[in-house]
N, C-alpha and C. Protein backbone atom coordinates (compact mmCIF):
# COMPACT_ATOMS: atom_id res chain seq x y z
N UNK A 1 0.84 -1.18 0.00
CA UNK A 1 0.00 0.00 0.00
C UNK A 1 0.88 1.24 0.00
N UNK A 2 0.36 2.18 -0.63
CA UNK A 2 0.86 3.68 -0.77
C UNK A 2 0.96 4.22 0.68
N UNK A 3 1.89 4.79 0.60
CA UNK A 3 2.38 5.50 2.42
C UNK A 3 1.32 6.67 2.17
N UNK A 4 1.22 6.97 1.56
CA UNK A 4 0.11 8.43 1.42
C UNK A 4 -1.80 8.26 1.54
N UNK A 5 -1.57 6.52 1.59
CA UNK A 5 -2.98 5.93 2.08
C UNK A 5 -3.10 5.72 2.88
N UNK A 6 -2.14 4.88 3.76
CA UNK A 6 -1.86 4.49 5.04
C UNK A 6 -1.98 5.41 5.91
N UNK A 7 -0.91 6.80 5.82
CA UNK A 7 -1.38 8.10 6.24
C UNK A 7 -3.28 8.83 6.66
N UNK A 8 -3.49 8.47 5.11
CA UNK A 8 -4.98 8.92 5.03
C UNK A 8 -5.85 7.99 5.72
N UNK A 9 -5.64 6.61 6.23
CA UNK A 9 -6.55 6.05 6.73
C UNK A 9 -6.52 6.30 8.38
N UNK A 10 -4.72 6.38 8.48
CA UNK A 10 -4.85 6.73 10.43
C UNK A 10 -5.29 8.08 10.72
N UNK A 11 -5.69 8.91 10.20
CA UNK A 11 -5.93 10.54 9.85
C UNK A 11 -7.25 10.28 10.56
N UNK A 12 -8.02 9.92 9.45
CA UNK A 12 -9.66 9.42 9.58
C UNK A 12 -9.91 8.16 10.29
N UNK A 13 -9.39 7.33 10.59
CA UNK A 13 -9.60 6.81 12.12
C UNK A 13 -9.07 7.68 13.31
N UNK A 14 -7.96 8.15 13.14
CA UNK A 14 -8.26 8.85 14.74
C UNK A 14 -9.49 10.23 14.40
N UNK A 15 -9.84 10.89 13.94
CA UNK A 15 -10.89 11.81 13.88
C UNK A 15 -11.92 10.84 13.88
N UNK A 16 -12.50 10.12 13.68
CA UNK A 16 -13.53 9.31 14.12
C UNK A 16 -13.60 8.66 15.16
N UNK A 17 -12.04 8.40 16.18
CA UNK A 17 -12.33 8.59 17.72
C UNK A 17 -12.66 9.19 18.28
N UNK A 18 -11.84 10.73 17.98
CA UNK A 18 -11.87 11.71 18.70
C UNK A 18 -13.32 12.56 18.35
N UNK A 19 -14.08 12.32 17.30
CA UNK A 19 -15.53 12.83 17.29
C UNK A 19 -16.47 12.25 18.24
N UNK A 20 -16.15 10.92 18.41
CA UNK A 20 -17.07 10.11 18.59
C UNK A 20 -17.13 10.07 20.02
N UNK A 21 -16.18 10.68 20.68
CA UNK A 21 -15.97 10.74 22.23
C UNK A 21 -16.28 11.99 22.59
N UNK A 22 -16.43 13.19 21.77
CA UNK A 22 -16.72 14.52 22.20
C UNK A 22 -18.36 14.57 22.11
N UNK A 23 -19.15 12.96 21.31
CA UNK A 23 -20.66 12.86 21.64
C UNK A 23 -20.93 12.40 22.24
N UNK A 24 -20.51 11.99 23.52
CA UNK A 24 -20.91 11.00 24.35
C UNK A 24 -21.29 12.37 25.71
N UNK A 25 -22.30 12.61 26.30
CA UNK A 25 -22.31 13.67 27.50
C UNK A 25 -21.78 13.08 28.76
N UNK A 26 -21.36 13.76 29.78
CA UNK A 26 -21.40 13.15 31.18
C UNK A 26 -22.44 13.84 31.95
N UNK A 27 -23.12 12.14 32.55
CA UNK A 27 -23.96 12.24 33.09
C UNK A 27 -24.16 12.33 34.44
N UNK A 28 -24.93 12.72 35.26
CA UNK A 28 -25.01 12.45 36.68
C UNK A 28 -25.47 10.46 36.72
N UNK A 29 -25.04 9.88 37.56
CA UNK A 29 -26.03 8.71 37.78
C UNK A 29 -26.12 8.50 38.76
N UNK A 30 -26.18 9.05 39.96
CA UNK A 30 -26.68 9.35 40.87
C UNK A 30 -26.86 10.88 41.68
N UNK A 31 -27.58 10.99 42.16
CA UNK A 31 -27.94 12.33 43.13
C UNK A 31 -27.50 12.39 44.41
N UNK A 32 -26.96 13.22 44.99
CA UNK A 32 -26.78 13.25 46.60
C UNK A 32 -28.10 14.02 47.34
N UNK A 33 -28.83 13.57 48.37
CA UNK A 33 -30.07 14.06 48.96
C UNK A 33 -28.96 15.55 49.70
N UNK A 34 -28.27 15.17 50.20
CA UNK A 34 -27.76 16.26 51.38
C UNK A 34 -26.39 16.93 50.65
N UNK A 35 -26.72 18.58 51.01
CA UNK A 35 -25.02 19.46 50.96
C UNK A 35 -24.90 19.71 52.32
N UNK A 36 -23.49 20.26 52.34
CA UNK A 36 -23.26 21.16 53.14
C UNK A 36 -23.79 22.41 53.10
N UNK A 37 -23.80 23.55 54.19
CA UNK A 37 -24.06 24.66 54.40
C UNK A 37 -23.09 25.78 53.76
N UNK A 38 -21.75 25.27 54.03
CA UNK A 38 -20.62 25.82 53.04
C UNK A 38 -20.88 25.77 51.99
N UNK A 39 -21.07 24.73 51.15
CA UNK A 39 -20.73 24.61 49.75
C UNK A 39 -21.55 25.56 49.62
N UNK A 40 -23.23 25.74 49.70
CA UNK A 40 -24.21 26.57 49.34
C UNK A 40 -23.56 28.17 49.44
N UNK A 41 -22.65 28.27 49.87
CA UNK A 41 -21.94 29.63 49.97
C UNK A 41 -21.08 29.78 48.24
N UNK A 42 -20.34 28.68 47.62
CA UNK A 42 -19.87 28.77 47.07
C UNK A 42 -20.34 28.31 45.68
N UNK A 43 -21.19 28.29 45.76
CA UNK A 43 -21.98 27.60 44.44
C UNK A 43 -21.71 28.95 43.30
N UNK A 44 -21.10 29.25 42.30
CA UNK A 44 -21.51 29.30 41.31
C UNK A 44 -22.10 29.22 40.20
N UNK A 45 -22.46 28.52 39.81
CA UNK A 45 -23.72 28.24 38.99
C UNK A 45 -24.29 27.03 39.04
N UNK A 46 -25.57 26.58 38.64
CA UNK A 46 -26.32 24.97 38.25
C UNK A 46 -26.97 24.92 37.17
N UNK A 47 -27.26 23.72 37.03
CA UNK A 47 -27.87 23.69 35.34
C UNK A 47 -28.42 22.45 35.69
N UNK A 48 -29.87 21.82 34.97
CA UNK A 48 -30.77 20.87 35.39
C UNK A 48 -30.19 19.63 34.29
N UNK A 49 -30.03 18.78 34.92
CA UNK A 49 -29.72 17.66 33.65
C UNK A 49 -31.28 16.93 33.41
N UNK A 50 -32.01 16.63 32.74
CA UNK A 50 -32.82 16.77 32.29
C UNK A 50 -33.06 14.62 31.77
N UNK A 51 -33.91 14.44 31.71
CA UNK A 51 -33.97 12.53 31.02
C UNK A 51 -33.68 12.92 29.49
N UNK A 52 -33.08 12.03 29.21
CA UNK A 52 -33.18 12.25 28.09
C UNK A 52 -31.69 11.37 27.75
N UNK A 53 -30.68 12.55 27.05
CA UNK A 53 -29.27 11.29 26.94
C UNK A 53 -28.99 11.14 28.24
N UNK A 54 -29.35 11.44 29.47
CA UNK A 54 -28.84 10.70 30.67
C UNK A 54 -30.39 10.02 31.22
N UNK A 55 -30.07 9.45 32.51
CA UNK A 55 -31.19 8.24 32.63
C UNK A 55 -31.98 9.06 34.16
N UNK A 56 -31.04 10.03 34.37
CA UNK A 56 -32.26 10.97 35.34
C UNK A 56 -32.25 12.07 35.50
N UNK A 57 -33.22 12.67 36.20
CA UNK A 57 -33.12 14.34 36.25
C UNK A 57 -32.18 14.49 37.68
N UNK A 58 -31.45 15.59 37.40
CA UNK A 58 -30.38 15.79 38.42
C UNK A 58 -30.06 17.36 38.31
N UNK A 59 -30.21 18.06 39.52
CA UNK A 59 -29.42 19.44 39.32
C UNK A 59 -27.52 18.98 39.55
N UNK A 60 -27.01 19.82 38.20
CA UNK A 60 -25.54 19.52 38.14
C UNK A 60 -24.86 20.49 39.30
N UNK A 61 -24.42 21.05 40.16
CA UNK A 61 -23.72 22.26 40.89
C UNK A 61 -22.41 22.43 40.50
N UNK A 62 -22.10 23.59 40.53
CA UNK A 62 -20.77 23.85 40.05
C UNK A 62 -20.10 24.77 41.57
N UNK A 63 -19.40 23.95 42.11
CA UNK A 63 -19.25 24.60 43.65
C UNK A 63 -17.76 25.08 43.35
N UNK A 64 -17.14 26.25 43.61
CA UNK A 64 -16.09 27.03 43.57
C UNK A 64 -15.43 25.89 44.08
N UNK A 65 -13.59 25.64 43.87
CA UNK A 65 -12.77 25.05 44.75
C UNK A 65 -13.34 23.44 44.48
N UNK A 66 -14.13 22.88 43.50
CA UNK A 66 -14.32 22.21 43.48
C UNK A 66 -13.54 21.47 41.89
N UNK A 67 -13.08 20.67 41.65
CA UNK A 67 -12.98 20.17 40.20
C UNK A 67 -14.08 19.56 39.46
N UNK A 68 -15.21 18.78 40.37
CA UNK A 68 -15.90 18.08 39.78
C UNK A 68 -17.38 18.50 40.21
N UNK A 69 -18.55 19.04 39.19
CA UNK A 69 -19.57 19.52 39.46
C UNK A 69 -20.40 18.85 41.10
N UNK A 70 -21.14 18.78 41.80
CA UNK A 70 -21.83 17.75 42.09
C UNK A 70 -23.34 17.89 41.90
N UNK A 71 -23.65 16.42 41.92
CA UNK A 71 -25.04 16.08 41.12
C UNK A 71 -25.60 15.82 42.70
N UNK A 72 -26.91 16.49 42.41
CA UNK A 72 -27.85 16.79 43.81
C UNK A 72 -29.51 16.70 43.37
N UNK A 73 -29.88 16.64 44.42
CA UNK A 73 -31.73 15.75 44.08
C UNK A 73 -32.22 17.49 43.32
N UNK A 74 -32.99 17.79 42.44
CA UNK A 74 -33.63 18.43 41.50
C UNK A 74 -34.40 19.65 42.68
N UNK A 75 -34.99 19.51 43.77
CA UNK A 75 -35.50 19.90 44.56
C UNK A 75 -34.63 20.73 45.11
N UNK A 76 -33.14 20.79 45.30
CA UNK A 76 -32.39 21.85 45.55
C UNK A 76 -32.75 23.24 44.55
N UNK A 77 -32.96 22.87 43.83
CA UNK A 77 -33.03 24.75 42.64
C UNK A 77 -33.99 25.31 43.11
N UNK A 78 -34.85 24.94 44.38
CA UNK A 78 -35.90 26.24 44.96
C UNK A 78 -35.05 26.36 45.89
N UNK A 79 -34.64 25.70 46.54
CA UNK A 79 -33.71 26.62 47.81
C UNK A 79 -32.36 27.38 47.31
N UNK A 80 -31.87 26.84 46.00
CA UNK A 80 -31.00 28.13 45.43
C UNK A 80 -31.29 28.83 44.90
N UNK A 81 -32.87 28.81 44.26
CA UNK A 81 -33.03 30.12 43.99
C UNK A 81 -33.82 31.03 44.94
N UNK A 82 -33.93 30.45 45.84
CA UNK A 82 -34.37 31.52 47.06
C UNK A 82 -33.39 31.87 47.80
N UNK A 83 -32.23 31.23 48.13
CA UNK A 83 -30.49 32.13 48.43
C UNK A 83 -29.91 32.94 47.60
N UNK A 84 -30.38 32.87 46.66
CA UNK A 84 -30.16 34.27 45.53
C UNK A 84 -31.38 35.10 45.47
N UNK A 85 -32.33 35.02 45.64
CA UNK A 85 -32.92 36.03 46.02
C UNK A 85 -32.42 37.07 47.21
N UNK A 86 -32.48 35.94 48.54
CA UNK A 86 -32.35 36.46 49.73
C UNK A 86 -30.52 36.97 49.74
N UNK A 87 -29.71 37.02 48.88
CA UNK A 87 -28.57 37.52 48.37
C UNK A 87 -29.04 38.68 47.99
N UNK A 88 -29.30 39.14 46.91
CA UNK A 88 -29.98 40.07 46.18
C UNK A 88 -30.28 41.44 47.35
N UNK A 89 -31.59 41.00 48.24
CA UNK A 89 -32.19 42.00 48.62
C UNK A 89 -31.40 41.78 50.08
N UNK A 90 -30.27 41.07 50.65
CA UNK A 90 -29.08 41.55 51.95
C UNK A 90 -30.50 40.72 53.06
N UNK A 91 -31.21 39.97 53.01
CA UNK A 91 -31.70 39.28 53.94
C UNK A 91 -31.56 37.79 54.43
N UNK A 92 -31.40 37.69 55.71
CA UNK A 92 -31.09 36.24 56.19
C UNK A 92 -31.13 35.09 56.19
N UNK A 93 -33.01 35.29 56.21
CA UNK A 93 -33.74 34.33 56.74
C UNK A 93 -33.69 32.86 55.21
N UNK A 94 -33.46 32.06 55.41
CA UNK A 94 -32.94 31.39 54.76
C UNK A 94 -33.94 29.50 54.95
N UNK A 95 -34.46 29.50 53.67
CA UNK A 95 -35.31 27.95 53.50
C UNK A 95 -34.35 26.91 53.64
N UNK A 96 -34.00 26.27 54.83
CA UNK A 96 -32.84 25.23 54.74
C UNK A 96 -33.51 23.89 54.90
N UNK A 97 -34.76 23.72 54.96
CA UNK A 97 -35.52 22.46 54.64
C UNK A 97 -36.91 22.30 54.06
N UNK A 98 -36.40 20.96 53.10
CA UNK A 98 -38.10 20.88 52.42
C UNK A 98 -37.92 19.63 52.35
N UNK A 99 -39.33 19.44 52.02
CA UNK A 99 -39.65 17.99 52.20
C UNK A 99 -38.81 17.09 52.18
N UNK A 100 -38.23 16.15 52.96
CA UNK A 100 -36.81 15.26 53.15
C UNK A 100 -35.53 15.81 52.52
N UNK A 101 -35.78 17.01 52.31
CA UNK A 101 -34.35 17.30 51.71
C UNK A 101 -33.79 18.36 52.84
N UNK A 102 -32.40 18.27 53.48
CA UNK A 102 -32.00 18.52 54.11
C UNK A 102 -30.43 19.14 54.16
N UNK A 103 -30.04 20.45 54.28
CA UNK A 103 -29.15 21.33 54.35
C UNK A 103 -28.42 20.60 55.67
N UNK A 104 -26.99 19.90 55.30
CA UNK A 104 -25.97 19.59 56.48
C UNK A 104 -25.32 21.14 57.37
N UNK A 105 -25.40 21.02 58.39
CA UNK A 105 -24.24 22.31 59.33
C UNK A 105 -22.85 21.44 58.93
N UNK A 106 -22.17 22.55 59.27
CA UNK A 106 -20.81 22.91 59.36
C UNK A 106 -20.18 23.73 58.25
C-alpha cells in the first residue's frame, strides 16, 4: 500500500475517535439528597440535567474550589433560587428544609 494511504486512513480513524468521544455527555447517575451549608456559599452556577441522553433528572452544581460539578436531588433549585434572592435583597432568613431534603451544618 501507498504510504500516502496508510497516512490517510490513520488521519480518519483517529478523527472518528476523537468525534465520537466529544458525543458522548457526562452524566449524573446518581444524586446526593444532602449538601453542606458551606458549599451553598460557594456555588456558582447549576444547570438541570434533564432525562433524556442521561437516565435521570439531576441538578448539576458547580461549587467554587471544586474540580468536579456535584449532582444533587432536583429539589435543591428552589432553595437556590431563594439564596439568591435572599442575596440580592441583603436578607437572612434562609429555607434550609423541604420535604426530606436537608441542608448539612458545618
Amino acid at each position: 500500500m501507498d504510504v500516502k494511504i496508510v497516512f490517510l486512513i490513520v488521519c480518519l480513524c483517529a478523527l472518528a475517535i476523537t468525534s465520537t468521544e466529544a458525543g458522548i455527555p457526562s452524566c449524573c447517575m446518581t444524586v446526593n439528597q444532602k449538601i453542606k451549608r458551606y458549599m451553598l456559599k460557594k456555588i456558582q452556577r447549576w444547570e438541570m440535567q434533564e432525562i433524556g441522553a442521561c437516565d435521570i433528572r439531576a441538578l448539576v452544581v458547580f461549587v467554587k474550589g471544586f474540580k468536579r460539578p456535584l449532582c444533587v436531588d432536583p429539589r435543591l433549585k428552589l432553595i437556590l433560587e431563594e439564596l439568591l434572592k435572599e442575596k440580592k435583597s441583603g436578607t437572612k432568613n434562609v429555607l434550609l428544609q423541604m420535604s426530606g431534603y436537608h441542608v448539612s451544618h458545618i
